[in-house]
N, C-alpha and C. Protein backbone atom coordinates (compact mmCIF):
# COMPACT_ATOMS: atom_id res chain seq x y z
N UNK A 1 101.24 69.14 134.09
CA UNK A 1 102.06 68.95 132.92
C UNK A 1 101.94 70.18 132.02
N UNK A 2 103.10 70.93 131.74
CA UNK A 2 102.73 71.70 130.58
C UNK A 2 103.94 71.54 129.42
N UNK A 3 103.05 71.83 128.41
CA UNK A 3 103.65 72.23 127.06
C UNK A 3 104.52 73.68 126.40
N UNK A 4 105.52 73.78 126.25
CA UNK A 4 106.10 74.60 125.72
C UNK A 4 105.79 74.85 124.13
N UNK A 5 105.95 75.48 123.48
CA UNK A 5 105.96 75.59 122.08
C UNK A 5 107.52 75.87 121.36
N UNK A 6 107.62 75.08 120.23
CA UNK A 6 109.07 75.06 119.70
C UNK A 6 108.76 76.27 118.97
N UNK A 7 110.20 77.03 119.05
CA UNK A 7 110.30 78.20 118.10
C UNK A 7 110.66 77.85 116.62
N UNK A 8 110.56 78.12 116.04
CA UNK A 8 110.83 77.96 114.65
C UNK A 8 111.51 78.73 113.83
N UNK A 9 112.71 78.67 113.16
CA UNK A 9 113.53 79.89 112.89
C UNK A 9 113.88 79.15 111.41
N UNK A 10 114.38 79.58 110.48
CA UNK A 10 114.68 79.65 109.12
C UNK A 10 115.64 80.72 108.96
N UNK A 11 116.98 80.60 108.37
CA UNK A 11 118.02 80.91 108.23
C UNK A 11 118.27 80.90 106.52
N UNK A 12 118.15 81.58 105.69
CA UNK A 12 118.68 81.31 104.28
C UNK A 12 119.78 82.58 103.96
N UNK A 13 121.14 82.56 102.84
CA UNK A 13 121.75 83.48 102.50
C UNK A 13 121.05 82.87 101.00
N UNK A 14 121.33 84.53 100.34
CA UNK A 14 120.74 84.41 99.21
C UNK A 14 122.51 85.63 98.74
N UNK A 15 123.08 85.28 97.33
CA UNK A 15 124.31 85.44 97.32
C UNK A 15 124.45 85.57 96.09
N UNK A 16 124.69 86.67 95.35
CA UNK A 16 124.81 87.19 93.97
C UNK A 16 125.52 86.62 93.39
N UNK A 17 125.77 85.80 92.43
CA UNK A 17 127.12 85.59 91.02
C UNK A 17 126.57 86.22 90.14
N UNK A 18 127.78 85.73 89.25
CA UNK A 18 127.63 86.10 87.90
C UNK A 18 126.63 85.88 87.18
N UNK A 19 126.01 84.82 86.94
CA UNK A 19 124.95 83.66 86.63
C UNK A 19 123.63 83.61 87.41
N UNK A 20 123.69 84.81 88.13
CA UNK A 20 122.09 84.97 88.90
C UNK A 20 122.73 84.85 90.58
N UNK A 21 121.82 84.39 91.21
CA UNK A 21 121.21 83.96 92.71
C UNK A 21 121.70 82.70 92.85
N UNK A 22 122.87 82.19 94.08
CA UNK A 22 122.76 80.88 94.61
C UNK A 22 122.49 81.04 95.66
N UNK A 23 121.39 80.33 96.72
CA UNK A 23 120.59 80.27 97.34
C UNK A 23 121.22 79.00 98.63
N UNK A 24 121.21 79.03 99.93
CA UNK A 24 121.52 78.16 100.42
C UNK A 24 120.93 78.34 102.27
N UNK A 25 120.76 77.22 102.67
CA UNK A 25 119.99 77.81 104.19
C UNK A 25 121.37 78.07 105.14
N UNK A 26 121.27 78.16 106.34
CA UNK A 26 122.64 78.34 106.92
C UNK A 26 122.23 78.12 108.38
N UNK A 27 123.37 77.29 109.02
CA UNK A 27 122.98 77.49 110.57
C UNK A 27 123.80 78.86 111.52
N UNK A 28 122.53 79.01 112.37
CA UNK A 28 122.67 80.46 113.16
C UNK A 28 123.25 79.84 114.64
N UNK A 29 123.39 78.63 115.09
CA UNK A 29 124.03 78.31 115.89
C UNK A 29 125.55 79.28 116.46
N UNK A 30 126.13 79.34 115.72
CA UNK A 30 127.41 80.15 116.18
C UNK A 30 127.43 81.83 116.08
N UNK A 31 126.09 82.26 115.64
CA UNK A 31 125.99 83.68 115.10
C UNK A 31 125.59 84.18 116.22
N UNK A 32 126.32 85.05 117.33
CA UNK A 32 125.94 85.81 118.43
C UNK A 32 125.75 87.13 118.10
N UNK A 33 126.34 87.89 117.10
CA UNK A 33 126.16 89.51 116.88
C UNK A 33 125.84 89.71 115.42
N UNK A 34 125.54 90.94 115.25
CA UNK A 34 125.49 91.24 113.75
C UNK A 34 126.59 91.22 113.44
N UNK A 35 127.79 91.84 113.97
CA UNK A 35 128.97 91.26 113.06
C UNK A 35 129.51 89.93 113.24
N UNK A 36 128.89 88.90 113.37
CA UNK A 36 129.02 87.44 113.01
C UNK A 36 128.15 87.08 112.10
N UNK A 37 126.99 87.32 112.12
CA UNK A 37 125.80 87.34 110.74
C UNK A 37 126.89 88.04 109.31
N UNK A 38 127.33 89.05 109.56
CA UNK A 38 127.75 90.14 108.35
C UNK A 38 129.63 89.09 108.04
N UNK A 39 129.89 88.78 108.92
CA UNK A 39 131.05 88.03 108.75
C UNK A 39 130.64 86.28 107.87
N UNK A 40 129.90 86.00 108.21
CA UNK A 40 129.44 84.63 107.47
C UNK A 40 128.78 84.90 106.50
N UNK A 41 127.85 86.60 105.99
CA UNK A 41 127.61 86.82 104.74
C UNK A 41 128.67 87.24 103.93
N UNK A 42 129.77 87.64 104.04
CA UNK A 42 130.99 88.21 103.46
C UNK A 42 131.83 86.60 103.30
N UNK A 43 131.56 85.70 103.85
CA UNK A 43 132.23 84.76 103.67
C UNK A 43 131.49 83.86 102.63
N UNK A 44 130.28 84.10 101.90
CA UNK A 44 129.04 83.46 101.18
C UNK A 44 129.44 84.51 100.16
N UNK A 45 129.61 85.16 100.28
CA UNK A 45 130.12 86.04 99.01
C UNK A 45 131.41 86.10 97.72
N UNK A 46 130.42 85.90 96.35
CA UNK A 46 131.36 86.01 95.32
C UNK A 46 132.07 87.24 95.12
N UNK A 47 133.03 87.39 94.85
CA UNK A 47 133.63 88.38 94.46
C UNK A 47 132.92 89.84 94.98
N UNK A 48 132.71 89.99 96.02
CA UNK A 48 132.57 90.85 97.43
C UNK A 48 131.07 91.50 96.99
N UNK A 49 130.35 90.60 96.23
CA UNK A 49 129.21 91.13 95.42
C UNK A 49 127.75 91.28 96.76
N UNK A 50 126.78 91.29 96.47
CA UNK A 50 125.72 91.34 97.18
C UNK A 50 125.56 90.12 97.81
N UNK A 51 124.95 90.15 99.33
CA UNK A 51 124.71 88.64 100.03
C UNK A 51 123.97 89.23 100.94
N UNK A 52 122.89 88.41 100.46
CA UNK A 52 121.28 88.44 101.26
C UNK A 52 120.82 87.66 102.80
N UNK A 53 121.21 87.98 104.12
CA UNK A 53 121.22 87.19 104.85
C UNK A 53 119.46 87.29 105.23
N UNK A 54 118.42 86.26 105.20
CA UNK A 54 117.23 86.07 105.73
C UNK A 54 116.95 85.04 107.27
N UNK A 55 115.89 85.62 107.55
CA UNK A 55 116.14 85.44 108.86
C UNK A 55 114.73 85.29 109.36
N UNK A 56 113.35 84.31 109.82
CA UNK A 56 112.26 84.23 110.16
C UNK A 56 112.08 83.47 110.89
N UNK A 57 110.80 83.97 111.75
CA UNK A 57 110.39 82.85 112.81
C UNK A 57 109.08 82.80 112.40
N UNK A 58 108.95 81.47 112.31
CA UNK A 58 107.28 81.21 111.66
C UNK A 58 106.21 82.46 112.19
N UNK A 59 105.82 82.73 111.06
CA UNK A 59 104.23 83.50 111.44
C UNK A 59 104.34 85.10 112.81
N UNK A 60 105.93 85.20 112.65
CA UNK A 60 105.76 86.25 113.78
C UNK A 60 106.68 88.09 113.33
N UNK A 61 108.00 87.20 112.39
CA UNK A 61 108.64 88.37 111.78
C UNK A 61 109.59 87.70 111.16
N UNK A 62 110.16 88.65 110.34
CA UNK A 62 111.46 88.25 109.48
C UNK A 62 112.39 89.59 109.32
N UNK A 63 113.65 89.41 109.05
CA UNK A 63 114.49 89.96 108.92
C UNK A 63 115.35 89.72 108.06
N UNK A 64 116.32 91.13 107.29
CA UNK A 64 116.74 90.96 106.01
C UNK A 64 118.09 91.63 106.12
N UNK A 65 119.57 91.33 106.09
CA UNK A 65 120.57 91.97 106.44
C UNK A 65 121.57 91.39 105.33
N UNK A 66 121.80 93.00 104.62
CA UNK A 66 122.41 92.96 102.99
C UNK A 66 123.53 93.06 103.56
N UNK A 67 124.68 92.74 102.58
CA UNK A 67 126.05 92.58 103.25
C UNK A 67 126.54 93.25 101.31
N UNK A 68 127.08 94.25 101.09
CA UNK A 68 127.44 94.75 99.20
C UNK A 68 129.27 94.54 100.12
N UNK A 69 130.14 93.94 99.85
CA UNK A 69 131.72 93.81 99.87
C UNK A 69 131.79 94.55 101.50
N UNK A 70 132.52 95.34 101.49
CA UNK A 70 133.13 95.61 102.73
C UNK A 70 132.05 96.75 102.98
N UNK A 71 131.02 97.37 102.92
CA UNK A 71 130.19 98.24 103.29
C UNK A 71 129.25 98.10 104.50
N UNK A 72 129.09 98.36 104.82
CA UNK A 72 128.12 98.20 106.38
C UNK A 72 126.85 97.39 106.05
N UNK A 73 126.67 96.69 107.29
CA UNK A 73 125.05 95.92 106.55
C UNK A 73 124.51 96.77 106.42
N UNK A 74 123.44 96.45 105.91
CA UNK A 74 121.98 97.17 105.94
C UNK A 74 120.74 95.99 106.67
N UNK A 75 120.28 96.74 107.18
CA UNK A 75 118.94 95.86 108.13
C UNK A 75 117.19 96.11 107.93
N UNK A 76 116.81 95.05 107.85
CA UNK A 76 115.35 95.52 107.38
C UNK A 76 114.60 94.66 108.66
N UNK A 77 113.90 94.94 109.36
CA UNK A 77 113.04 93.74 110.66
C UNK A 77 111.47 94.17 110.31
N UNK A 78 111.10 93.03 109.85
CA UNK A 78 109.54 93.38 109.81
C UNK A 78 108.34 93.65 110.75
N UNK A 79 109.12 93.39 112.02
CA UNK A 79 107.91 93.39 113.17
C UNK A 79 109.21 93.91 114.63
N UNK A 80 109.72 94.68 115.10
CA UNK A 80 111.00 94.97 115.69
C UNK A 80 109.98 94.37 117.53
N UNK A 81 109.15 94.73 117.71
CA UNK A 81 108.94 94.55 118.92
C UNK A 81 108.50 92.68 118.74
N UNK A 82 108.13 91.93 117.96
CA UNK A 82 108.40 90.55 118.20
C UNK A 82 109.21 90.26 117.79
N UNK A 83 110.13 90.71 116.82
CA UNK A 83 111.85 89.88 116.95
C UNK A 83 112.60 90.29 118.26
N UNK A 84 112.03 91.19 118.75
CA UNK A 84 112.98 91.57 119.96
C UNK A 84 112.91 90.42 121.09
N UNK A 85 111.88 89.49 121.20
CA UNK A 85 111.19 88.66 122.05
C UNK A 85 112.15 87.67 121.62
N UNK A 86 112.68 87.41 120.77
CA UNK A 86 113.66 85.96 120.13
C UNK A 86 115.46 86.62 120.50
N UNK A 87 115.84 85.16 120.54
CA UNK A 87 117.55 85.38 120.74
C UNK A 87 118.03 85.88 119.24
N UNK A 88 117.53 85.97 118.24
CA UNK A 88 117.94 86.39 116.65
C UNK A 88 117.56 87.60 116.13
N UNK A 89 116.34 87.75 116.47
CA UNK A 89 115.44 88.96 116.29
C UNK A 89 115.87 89.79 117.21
N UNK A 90 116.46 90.10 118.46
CA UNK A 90 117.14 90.68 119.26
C UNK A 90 118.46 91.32 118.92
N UNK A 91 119.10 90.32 118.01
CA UNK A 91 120.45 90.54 117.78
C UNK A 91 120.59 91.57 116.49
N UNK A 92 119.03 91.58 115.93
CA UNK A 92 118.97 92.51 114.90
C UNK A 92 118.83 93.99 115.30
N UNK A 93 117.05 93.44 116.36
CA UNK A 93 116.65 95.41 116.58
C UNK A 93 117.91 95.72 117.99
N UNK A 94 118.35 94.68 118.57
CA UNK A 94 119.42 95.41 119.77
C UNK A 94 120.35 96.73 118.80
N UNK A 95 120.89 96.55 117.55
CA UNK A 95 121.69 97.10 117.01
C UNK A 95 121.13 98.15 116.25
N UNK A 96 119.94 97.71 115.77
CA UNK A 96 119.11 99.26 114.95
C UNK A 96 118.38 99.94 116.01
N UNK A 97 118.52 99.49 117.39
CA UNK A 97 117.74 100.48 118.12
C UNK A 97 118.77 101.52 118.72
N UNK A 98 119.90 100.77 119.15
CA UNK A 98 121.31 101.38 119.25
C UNK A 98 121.98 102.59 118.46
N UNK A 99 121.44 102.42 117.33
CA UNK A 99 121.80 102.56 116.13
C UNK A 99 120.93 104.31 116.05
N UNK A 100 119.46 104.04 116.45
CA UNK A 100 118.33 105.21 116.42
C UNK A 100 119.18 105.65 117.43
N UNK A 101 119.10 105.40 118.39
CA UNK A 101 118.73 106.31 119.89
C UNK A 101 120.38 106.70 120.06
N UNK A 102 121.60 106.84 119.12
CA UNK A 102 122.62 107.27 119.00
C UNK A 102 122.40 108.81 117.89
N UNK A 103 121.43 108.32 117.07
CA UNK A 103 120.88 109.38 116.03
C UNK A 103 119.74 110.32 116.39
N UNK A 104 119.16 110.03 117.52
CA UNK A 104 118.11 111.03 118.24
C UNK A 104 119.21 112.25 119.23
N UNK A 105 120.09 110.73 120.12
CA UNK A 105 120.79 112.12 120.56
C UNK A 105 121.56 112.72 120.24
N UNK A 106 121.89 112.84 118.95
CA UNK A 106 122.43 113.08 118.59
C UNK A 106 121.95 114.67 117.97
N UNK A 107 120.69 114.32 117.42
CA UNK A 107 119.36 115.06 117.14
C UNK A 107 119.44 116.21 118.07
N UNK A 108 118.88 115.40 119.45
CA UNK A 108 118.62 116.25 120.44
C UNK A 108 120.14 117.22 121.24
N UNK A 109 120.69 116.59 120.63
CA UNK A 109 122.46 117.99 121.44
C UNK A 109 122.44 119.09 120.29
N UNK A 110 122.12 118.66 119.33
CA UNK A 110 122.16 119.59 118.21
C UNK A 110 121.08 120.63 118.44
N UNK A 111 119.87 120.43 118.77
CA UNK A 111 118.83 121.57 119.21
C UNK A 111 118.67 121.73 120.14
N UNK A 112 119.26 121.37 121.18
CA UNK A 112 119.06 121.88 122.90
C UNK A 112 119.71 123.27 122.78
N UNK A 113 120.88 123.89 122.22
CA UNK A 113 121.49 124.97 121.82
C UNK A 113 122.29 124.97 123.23
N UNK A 114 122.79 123.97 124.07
CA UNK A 114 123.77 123.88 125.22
C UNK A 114 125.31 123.48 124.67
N UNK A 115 126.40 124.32 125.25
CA UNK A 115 127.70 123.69 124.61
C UNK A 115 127.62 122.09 124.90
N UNK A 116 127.43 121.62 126.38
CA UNK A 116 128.24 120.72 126.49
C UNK A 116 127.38 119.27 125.56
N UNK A 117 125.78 119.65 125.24
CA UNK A 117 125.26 118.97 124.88
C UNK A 117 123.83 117.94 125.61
N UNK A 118 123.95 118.55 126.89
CA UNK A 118 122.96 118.16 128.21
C UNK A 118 122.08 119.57 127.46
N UNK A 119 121.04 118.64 128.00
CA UNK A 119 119.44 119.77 128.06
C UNK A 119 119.87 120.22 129.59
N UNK A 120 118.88 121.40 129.47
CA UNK A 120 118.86 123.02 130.32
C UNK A 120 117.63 122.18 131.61
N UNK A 121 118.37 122.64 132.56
CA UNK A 121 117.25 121.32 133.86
C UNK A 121 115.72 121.45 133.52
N UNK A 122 115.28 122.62 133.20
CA UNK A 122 113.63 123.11 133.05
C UNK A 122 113.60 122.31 131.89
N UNK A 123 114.42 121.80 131.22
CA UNK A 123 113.57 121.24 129.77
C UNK A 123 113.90 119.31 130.07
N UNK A 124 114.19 118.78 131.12
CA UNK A 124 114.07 117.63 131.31
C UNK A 124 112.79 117.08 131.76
N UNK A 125 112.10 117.51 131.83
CA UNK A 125 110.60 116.70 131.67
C UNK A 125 110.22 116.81 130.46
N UNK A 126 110.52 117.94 129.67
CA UNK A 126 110.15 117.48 128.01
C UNK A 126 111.07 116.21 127.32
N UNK A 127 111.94 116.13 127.12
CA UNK A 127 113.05 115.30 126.75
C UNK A 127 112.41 114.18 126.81
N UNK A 128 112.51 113.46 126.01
CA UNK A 128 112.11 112.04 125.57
C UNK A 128 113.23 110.83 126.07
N UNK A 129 112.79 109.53 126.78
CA UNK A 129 113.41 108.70 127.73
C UNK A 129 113.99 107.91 126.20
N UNK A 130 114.92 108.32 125.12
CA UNK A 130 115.74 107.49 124.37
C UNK A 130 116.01 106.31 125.08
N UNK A 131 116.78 106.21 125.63
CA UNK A 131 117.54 104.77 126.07
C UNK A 131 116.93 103.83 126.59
N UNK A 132 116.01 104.33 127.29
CA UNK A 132 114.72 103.68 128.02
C UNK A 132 113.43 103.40 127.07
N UNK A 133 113.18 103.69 126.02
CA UNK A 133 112.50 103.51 125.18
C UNK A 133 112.04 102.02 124.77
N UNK A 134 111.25 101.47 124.51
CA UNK A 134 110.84 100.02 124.12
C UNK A 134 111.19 100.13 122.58
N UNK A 135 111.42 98.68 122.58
CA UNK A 135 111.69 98.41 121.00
C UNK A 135 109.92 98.63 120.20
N UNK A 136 110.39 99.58 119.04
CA UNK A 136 108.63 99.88 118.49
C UNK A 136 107.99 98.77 117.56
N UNK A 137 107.07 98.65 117.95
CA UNK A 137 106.09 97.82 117.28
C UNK A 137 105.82 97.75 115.69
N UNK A 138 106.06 97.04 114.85
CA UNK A 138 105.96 97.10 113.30
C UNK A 138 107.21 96.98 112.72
N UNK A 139 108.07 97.70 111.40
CA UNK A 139 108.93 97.47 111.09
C UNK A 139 109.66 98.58 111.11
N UNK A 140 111.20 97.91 111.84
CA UNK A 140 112.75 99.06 112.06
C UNK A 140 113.75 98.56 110.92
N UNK A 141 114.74 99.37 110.91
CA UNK A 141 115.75 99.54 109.58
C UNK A 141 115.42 100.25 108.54
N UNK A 142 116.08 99.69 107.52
CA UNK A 142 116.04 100.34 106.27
C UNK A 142 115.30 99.93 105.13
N UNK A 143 114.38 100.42 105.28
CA UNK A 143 112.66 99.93 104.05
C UNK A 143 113.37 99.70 103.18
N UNK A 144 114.52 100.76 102.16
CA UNK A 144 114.98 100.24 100.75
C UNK A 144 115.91 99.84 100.72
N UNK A 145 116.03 98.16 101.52
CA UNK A 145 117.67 97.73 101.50
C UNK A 145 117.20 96.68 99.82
N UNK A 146 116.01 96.44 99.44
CA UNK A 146 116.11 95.28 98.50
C UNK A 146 115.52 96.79 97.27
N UNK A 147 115.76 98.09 97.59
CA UNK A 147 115.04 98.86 96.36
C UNK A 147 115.42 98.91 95.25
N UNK A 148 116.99 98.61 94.92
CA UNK A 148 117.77 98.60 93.80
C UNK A 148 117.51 97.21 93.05
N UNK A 149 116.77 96.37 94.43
CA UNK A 149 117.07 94.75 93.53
C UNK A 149 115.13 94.44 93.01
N UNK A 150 114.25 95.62 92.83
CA UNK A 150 113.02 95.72 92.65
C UNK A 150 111.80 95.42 93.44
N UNK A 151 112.45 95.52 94.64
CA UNK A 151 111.16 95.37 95.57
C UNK A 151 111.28 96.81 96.82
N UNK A 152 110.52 97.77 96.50
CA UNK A 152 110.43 98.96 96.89
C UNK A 152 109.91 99.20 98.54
N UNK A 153 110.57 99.93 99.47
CA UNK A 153 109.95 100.39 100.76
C UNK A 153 108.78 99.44 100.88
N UNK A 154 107.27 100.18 100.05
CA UNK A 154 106.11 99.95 100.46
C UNK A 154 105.64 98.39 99.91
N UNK A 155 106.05 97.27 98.89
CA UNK A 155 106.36 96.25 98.61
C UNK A 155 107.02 95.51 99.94
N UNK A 156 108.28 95.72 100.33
CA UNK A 156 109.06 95.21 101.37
C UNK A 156 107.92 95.51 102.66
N UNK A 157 107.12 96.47 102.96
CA UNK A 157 106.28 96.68 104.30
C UNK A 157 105.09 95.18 104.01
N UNK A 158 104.88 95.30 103.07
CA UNK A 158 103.61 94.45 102.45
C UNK A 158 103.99 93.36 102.80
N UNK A 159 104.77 92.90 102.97
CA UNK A 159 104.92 90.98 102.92
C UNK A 159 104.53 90.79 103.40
N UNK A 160 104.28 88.85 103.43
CA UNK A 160 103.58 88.48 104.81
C UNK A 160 104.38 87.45 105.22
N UNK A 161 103.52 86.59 105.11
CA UNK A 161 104.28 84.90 105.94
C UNK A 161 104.82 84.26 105.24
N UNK A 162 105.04 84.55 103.72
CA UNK A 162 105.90 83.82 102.84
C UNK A 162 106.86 84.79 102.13
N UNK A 163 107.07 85.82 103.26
CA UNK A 163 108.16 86.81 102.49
C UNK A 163 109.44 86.40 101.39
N UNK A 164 110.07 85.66 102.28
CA UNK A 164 111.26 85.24 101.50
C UNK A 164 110.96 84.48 99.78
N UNK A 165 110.13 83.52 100.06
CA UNK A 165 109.85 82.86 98.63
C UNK A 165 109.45 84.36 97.93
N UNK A 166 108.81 85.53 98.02
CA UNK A 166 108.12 86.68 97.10
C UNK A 166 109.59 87.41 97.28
N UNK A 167 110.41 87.18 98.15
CA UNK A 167 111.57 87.59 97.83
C UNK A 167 112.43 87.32 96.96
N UNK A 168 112.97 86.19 96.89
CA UNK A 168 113.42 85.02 95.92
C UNK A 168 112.80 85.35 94.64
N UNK A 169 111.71 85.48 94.44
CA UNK A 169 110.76 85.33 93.21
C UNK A 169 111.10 86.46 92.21
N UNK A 170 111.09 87.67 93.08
CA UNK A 170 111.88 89.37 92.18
C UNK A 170 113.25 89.07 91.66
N UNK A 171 113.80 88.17 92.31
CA UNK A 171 115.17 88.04 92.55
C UNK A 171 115.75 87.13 91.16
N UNK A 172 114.81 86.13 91.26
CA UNK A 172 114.84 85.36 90.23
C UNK A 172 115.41 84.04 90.30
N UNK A 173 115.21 83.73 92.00
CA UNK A 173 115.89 82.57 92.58
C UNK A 173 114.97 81.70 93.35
N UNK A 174 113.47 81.51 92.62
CA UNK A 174 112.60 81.16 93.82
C UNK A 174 113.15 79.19 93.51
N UNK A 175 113.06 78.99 92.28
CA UNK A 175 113.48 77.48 92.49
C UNK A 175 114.41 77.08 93.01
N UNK A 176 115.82 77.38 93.16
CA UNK A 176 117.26 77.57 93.94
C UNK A 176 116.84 77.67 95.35
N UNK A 177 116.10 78.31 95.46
CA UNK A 177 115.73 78.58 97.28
C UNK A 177 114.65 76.91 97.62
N UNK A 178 113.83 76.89 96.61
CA UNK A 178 113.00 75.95 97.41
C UNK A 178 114.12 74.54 97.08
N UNK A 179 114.92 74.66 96.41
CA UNK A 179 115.35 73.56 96.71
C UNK A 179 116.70 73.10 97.97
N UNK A 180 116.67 74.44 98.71
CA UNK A 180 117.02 74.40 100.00
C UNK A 180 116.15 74.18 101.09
N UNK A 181 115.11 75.08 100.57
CA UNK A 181 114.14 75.35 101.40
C UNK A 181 113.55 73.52 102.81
C-alpha cells in the first residue's frame, strides 16, 4: 500500500482600486500559460491599474506575477528549481527560463564577433549548453517587481512560508486577504 502526498497550492489576486487593495483567492484550474494567468489578472483589474497574481505551494515556493494595464507581466519565483517540479511553478520558470536563455544568446552572437551569429567550431567546447541548462536553484525573475509598492529585491529574497500575508501587510491588505484566505 502506498501513500501519495496531496500538493497544496494557494492561488490569491491581490488588485489595486481606488480605496486600497481588494483581495480575492482564484481558481488555477483553467490557467495553462502565463498568458492565461496575465489574462485573468487584466480581467481582476480596475481601471487597468496594478493586479497582483500570487501563487504557492505549501512550504516549497511561491510566485508573484504583476500584471500594470496592458504592459507585460513581470515575474518573481522564489525557489525556480522546485516550482519547476509543479504543473504551476513550471508554467512560471518554463517562460523566465525561455525568457534568459533567449537573452544569453543573444549575449553570446553579440561577442562571438561571427556574422551569421554561430560560434567559430574551436570555441564550441567553451560555449555554455543554454537550452540544455537546468532550471537554477533559488530565486528567477524580477527581484523588484513589488519595489515601487515597498518591499525591495533583498526584502522580496527574504520571505519565507508566510510570504504573501508579509506581502499583503506592506500593501495594506492583510485583513482583506485573510478574509479570503
Amino acid at each position: 500500500m502506498t501513500s501519495g502526498r496531496v500538493t497544496v497550492y494557494f492561488a490569491a489576486l491581490l488588485a489595486r482600486t481606488e480605496d486600497g487593495w481588494e483581495a480575492s483567492d482564484t481558481d488555477l484550474d483553467d490557467v495553462e500559460s502565463l498568458s492565461d494567468l496575465t489574462e485573468l489578472a487584466r480581467g481582476a483589474a480596475v481601471d487597468e491599474d496594478t493586479v497582483l497574481v500570487y501563487i504557492e505551494q505549501e512550504e516549497a515556493w511561491f510566485g508573484l506575477v504583476r500584471v500594470d494595464g496592458e504592459d507585460d507581466p513581470r515575474t518573481y519565483v522564489s525557489d525556480a528549481a522546485a516550482a519547476a517540479r509543479s504543473s504551476y511553478g513550471a508554467m512560471l520558470t518554463d517562460e523566465l527560463t525561455e525568457h534568459d536563455a533567449e537573452a544569453d544568446l543573444d549575449r553570446l552572437v553579440d561577442l562571438d564577433g561571427t556574422e551569421d551569429g554561430e560560434p567559430d567550431a574551436e570555441d564550441d567546447d567553451d560555449a555554455p549548453d543554454v537550452a540544455g541548462e537546468a532550471v537554477p536553484a533559488g530565486p528567477l525573475g524580477d527581484p523588484e517587481v513589488l519595489a515601487d509598492l515597498g518591499i525591495s529585491a533583498k526584502e522580496l529574497r527574504a520571505l519565507g512560508d508566510d510570504a504573501l500575508s508579509e506581502i499583503a501587510d506592506v500593501l495594506g491588505c492583510g485583513e482583506v486577504l485573510e478574509a479570503v484566505r
